[in-house]
Protein backbone atom coordinates (compact mmCIF):
# COMPACT_ATOMS: atom_id res chain seq x y z
CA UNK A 1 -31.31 20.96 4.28
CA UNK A 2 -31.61 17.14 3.95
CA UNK A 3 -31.62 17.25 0.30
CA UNK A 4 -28.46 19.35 0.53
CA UNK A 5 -26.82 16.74 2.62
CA UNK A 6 -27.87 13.71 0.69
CA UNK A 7 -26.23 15.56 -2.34
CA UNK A 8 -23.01 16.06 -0.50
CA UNK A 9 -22.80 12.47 0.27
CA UNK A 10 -23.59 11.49 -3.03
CA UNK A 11 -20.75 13.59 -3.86
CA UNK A 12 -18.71 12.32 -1.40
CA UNK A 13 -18.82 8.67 -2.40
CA UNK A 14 -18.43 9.77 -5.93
CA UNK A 15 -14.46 11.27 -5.29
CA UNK A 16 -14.03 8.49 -3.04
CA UNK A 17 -15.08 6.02 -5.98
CA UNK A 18 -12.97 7.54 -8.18
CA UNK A 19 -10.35 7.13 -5.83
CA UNK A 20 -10.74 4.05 -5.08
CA UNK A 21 -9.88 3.31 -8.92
CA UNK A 22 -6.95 5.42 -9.58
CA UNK A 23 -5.24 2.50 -7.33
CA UNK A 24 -6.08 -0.65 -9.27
CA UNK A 25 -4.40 0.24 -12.48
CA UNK A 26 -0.95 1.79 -10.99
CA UNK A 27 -0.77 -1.31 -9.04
CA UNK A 28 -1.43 -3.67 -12.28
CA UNK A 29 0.88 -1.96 -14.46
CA UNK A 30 3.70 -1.92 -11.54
CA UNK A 31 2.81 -6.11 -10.96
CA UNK A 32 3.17 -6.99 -14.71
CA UNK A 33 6.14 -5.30 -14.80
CA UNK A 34 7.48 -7.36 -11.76
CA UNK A 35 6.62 -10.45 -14.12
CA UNK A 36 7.82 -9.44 -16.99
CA UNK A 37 11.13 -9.18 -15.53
CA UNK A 38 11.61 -12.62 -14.55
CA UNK A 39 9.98 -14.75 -17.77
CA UNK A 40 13.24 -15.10 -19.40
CA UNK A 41 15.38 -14.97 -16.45
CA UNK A 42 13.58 -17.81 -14.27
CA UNK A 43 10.60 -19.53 -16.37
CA UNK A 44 9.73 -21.92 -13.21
CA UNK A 45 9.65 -19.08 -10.91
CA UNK A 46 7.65 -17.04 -13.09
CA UNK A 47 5.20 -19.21 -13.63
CA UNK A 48 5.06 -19.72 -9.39
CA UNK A 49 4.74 -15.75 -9.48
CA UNK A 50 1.83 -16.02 -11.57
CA UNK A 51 -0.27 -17.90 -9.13
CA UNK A 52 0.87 -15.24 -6.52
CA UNK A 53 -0.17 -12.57 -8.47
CA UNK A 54 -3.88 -14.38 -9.36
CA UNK A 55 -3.69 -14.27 -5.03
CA UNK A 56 -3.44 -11.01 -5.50
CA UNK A 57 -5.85 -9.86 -7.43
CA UNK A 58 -8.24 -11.89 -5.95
CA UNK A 59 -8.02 -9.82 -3.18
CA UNK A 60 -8.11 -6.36 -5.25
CA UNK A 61 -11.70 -7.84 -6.84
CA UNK A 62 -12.96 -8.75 -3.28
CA UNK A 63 -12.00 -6.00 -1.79
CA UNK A 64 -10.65 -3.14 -3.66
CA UNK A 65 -13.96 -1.53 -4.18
CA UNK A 66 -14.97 -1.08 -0.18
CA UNK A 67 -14.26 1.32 2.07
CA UNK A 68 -12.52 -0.66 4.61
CA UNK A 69 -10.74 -3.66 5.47
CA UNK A 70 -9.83 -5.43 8.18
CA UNK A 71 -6.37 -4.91 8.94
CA UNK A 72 -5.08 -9.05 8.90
CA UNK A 73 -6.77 -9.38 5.67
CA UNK A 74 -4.45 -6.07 4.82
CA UNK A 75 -1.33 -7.67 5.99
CA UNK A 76 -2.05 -10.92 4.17
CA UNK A 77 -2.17 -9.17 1.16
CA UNK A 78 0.61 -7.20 1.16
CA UNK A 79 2.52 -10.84 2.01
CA UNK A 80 1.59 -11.49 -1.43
CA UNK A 81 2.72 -8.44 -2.64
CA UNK A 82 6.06 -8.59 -0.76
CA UNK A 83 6.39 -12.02 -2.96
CA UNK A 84 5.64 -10.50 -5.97
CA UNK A 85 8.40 -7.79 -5.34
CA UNK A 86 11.02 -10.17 -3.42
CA UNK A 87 10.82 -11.59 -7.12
CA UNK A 88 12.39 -8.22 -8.79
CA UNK A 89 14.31 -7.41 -5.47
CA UNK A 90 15.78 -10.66 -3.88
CA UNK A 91 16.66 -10.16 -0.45
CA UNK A 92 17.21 -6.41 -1.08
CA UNK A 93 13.59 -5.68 0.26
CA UNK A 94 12.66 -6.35 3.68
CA UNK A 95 9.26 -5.97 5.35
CA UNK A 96 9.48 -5.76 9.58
CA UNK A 97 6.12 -5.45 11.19
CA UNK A 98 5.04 -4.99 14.62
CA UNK A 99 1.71 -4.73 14.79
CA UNK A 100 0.54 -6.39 18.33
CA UNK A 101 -2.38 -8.12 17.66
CA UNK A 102 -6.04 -7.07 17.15
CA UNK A 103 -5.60 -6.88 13.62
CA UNK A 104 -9.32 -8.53 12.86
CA UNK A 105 -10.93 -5.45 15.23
CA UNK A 106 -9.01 -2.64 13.10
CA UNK A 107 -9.32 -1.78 9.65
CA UNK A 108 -8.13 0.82 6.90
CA UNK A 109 -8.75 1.49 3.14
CA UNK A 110 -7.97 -1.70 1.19
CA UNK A 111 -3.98 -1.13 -0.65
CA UNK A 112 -3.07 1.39 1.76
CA UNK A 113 -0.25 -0.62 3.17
CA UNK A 114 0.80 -1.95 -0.63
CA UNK A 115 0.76 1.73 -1.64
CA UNK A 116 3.04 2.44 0.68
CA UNK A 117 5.64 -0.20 0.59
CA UNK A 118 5.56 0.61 -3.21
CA UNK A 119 6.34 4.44 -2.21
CA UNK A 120 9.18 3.31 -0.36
CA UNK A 121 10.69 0.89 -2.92
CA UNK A 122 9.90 3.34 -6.05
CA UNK A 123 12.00 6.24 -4.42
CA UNK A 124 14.89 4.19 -2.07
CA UNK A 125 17.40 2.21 -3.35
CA UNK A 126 16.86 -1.80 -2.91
CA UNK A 127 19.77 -3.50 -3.62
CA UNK A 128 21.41 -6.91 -2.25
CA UNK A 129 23.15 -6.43 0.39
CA UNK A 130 22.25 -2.70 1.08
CA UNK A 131 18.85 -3.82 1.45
CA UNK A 132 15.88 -1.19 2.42
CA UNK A 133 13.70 -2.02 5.51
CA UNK A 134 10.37 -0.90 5.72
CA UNK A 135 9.00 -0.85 9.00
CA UNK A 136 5.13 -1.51 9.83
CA UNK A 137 4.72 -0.64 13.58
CA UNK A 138 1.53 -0.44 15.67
CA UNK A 139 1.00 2.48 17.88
CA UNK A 140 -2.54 2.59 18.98
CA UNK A 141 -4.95 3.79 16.83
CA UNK A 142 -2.00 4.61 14.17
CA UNK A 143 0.03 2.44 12.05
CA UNK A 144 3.35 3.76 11.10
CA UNK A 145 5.20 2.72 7.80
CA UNK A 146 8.50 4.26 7.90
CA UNK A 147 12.10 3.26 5.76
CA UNK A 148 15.24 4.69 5.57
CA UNK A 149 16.13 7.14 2.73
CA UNK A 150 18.32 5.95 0.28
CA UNK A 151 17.57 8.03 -2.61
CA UNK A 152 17.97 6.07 -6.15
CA UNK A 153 20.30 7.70 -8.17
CA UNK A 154 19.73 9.73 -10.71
CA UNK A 155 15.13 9.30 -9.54
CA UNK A 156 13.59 12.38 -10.35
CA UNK A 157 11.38 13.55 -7.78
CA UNK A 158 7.69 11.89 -7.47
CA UNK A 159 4.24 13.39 -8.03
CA UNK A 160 3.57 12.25 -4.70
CA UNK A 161 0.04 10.69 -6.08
CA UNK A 162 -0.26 7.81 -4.35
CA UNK A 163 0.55 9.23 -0.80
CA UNK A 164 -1.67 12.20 -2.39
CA UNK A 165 -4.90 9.62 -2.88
CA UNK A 166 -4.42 7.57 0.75
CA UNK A 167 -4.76 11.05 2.21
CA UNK A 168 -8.08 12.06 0.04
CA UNK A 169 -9.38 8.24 1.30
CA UNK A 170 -8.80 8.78 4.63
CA UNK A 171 -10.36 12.52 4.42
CA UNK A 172 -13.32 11.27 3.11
CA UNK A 173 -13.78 7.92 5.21
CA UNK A 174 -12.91 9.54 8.95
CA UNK A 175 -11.90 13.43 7.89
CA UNK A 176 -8.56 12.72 9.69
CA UNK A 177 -5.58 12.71 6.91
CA UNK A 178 -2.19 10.83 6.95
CA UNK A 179 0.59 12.50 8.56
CA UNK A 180 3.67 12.24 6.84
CA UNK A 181 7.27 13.23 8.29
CA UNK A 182 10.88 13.68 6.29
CA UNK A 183 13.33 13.45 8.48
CA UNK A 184 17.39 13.50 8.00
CA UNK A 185 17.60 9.83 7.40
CA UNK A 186 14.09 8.41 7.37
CA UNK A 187 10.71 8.79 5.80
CA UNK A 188 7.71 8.08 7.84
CA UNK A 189 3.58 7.98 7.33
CA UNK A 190 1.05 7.51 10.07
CA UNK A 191 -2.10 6.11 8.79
CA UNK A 192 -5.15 6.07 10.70
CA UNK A 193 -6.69 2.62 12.05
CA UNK A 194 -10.50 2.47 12.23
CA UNK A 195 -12.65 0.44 13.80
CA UNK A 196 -13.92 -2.84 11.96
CA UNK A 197 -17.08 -3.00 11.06
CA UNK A 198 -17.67 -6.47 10.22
């Protein structure tokens, strides 16, 4: 019986592994693209983006292969992130969060909340002055990440991968899964928060 439950963790950590690295190159290939955009159009400011992005992946090589992170190192990441897409978006992208305090005690799987904002901003509409806010609200043990739906037109319907993989993390990490709600005019996912273990 042991030996049958050391395999099934072995197991375990193997899907959650593989996981772990579906997320690295979706979100490289989405940040280059982000660049790419702006070399020609702003030089200066693409080179400033640059030095964001090396923020950024400096946090995807400390952290992108554990299980958890705490969930102010999560938020200052996806500030980075938010600069990286604020370069593509302007002002048409805006990030409200309300997460009332604590972050350092609570943690979740590293890029959950960057997967998510890029969920939001891959299917919705984000244009200047019709800009799409996506909401990052505390509520206990749960943080909610909900926007408005303003379809993109013409957007063929997702895969639904990355909300697909968050969902397989969290299964694995706590066996609780995301819950995620479509409602008339807004889209909404409740993630887990765990408890830190640093």
């Amino acid at each position: 019986r042991i030996e049958a439950e050391q395999l099934k963790e072995v197991a375990l950590r193997a899907e959650l592994d593989a996981l772990k690295a579906q997320v690295n190159p979706h979100f490289l290939f989405n940040s280059l693209n982000a660049l790419y955009g702006l070399i020609d159009e702003d030089p200066r400011r693409a080179r400033a983006l640059v030095l964001e992005l090396s923020d950024v992946f400096r946090y995807v090589l400390a952290h992108g292969h554990g299980d958890l992170v705490p969930l102010a190192r999560e938020l200052e990441f996806l500030d980075a992130y938010a600069a990286l897409l604020a370069a593509r978006h302007g002002d048409g992208l805006v990030i409200e969060r309300a997460t009332g305090g604590a972050e350092a005690h609570l943690a979740l799987p590293p890029m959950t909340l960057q997967l998510l904002v890029e969920n939001a901003v891959k299917h919705n509409r984000v244009e200047p002055g019709d800009g799409l806010v996506v909401r990052i609200v505390r509520d206990g043990d749960t943080l909610e990440v909900s926007n408005p739906l303003k379809p993109r037109r013409g957007a063929a319907t997702g895969a639904g991968t990355g909300l697909r993989n968050i969902d397989q993390r969290y299964r694995l990490l706590c066996l609780r899964g995301v819950q995620v709600r479509r409602e008339s005019d807004r889209f909404i996912v409740r993630v887990p928060l765990l408890p830190c273990s640093h």
